[in-house]
PDB file of N, CA and C in Angstrom:
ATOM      1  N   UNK A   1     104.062 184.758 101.796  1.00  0.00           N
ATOM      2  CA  UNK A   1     104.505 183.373 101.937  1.00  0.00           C
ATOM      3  C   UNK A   1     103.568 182.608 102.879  1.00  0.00           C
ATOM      4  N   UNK A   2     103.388 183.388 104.277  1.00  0.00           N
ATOM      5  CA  UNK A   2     102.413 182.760 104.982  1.00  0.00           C
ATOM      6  C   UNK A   2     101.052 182.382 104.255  1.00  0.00           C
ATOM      7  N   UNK A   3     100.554 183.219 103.530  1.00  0.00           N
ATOM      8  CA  UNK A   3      99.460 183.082 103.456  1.00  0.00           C
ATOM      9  C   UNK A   3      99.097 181.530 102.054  1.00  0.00           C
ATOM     10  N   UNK A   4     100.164 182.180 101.510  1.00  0.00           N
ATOM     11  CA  UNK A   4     100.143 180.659 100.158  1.00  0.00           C
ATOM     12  C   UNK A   4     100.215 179.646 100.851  1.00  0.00           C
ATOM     13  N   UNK A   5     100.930 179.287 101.990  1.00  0.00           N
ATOM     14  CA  UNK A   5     101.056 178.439 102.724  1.00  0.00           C
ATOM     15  C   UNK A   5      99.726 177.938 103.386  1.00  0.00           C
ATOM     16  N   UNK A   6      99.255 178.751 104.071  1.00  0.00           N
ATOM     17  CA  UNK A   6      97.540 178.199 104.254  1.00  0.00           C
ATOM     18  C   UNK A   6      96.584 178.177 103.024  1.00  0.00           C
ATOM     19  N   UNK A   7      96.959 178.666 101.859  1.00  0.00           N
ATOM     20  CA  UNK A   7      95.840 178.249 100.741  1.00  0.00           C
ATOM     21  C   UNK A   7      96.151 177.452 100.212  1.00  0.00           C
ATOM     22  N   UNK A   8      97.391 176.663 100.994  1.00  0.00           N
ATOM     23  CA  UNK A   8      97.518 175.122  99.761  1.00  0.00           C
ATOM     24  C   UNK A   8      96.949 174.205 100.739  1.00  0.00           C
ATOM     25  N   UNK A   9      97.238 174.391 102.310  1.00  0.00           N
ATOM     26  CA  UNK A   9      97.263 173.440 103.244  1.00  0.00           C
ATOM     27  C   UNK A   9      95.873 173.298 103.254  1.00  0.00           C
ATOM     28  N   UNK A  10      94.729 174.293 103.374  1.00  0.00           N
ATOM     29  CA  UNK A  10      93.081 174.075 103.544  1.00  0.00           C
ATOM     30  C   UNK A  10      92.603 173.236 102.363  1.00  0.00           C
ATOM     31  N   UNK A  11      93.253 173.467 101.175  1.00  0.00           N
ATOM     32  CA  UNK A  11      92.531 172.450 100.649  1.00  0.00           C
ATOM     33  C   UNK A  11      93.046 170.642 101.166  1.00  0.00           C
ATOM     34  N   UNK A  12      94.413 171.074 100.833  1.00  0.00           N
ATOM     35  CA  UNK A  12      94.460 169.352 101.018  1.00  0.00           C
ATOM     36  C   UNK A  12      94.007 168.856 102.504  1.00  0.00           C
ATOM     37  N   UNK A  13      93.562 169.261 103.325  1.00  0.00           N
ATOM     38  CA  UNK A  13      93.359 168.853 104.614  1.00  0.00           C
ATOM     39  C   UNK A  13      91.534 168.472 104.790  1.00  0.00           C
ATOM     40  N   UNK A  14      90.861 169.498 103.693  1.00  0.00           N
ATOM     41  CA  UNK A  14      89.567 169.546 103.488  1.00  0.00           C
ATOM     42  C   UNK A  14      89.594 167.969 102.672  1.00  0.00           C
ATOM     43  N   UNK A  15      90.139 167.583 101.436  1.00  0.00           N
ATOM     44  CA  UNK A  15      90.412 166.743 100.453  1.00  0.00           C
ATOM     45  C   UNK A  15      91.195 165.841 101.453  1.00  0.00           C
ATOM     46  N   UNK A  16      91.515 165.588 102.498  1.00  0.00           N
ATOM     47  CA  UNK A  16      91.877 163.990 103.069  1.00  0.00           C
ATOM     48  C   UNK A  16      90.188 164.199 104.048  1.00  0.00           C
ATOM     49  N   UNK A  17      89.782 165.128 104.528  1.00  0.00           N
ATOM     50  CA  UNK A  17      88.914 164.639 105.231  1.00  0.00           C
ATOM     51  C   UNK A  17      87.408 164.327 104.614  1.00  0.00           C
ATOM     52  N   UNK A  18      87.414 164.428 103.232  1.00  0.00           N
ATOM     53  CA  UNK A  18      86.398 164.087 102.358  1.00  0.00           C
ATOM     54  C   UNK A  18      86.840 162.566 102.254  1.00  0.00           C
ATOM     55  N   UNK A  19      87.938 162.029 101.846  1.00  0.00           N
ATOM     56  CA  UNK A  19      88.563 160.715 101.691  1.00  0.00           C
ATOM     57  C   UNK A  19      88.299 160.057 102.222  1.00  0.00           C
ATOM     58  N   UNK A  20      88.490 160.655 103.817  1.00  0.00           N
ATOM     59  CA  UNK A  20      88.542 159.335 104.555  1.00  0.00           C
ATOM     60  C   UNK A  20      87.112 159.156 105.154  1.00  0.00           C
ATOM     61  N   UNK A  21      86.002 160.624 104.689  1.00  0.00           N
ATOM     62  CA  UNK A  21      84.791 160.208 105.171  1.00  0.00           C
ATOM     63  C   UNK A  21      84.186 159.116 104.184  1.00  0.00           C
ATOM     64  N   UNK A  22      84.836 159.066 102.974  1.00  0.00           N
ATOM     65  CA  UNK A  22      83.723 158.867 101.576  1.00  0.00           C
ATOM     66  C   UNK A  22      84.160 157.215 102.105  1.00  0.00           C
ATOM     67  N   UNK A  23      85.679 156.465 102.485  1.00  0.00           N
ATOM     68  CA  UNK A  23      86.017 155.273 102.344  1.00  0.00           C
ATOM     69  C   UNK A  23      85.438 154.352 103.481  1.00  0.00           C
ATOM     70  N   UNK A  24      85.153 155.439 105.024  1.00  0.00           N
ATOM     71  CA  UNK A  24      84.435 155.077 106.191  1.00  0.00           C
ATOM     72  C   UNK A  24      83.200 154.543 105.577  1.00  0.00           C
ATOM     73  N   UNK A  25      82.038 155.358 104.654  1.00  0.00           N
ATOM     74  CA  UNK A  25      80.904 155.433 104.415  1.00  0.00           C
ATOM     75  C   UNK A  25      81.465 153.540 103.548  1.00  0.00           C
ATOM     76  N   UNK A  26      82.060 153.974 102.702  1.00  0.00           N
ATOM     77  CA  UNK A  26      81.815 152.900 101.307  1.00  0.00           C
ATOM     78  C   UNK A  26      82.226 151.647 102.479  1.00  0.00           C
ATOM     79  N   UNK A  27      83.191 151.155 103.434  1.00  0.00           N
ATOM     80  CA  UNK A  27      83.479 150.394 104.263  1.00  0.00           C
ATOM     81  C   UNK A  27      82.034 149.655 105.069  1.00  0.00           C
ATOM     82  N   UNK A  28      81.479 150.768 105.549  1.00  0.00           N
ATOM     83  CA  UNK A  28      79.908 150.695 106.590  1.00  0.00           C
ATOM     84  C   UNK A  28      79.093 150.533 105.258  1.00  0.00           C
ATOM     85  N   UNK A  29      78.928 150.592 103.973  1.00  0.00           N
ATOM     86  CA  UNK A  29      77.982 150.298 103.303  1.00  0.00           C
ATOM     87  C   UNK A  29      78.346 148.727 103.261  1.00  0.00           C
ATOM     88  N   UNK A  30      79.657 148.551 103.015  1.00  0.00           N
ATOM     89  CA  UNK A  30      80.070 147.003 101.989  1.00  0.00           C
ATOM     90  C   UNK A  30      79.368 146.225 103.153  1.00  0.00           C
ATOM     91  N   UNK A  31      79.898 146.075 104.654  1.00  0.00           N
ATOM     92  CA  UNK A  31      79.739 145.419 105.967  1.00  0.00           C
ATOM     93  C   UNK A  31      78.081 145.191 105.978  1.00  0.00           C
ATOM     94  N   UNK A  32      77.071 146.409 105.927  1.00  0.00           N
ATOM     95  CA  UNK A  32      75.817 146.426 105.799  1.00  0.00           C
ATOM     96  C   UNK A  32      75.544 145.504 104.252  1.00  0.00           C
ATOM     97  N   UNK A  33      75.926 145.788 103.517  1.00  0.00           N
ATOM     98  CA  UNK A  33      75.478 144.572 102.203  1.00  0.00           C
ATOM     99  C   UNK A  33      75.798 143.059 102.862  1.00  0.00           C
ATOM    100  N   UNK A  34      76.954 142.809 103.057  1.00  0.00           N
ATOM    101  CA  UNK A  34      77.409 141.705 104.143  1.00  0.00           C
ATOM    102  C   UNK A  34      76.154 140.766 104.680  1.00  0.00           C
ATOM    103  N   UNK A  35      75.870 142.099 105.324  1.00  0.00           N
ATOM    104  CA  UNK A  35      74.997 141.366 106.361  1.00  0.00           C
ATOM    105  C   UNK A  35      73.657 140.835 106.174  1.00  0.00           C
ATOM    106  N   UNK A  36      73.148 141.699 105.274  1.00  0.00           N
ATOM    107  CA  UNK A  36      71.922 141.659 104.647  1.00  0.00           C
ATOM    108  C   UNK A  36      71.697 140.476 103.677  1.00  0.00           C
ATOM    109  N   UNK A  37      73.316 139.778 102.600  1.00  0.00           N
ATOM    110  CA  UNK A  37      73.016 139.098 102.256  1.00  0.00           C
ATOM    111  C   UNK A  37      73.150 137.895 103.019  1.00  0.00           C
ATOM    112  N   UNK A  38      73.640 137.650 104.298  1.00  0.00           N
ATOM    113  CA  UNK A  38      73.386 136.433 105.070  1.00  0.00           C
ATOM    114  C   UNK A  38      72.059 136.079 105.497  1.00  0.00           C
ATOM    115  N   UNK A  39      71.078 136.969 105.462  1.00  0.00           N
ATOM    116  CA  UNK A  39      69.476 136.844 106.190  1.00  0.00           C
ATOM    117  C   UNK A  39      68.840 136.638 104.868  1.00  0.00           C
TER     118      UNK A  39
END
């Protein structure tokens, strides 16, 4: 039981911290387009 319990939890914890790196990145890209098209 323990152990199913950590082979469900590593993924989804791996899979939010891909998420929230991929939406940081796409956020810091949009801001950098932003800016670039004001100059």
């Amino acid at each position: 039981m323990k152990k199913h319990d950590t082979d469900s939890y590593i993924p989804k914890l791996i899979q939010s911290l891909i998420w929230i790196d991929f939406a940081y990145n796409w956020q810091y890209s949009k801001e950098v387009g932003v800016e670039e098209a004001k100059t």
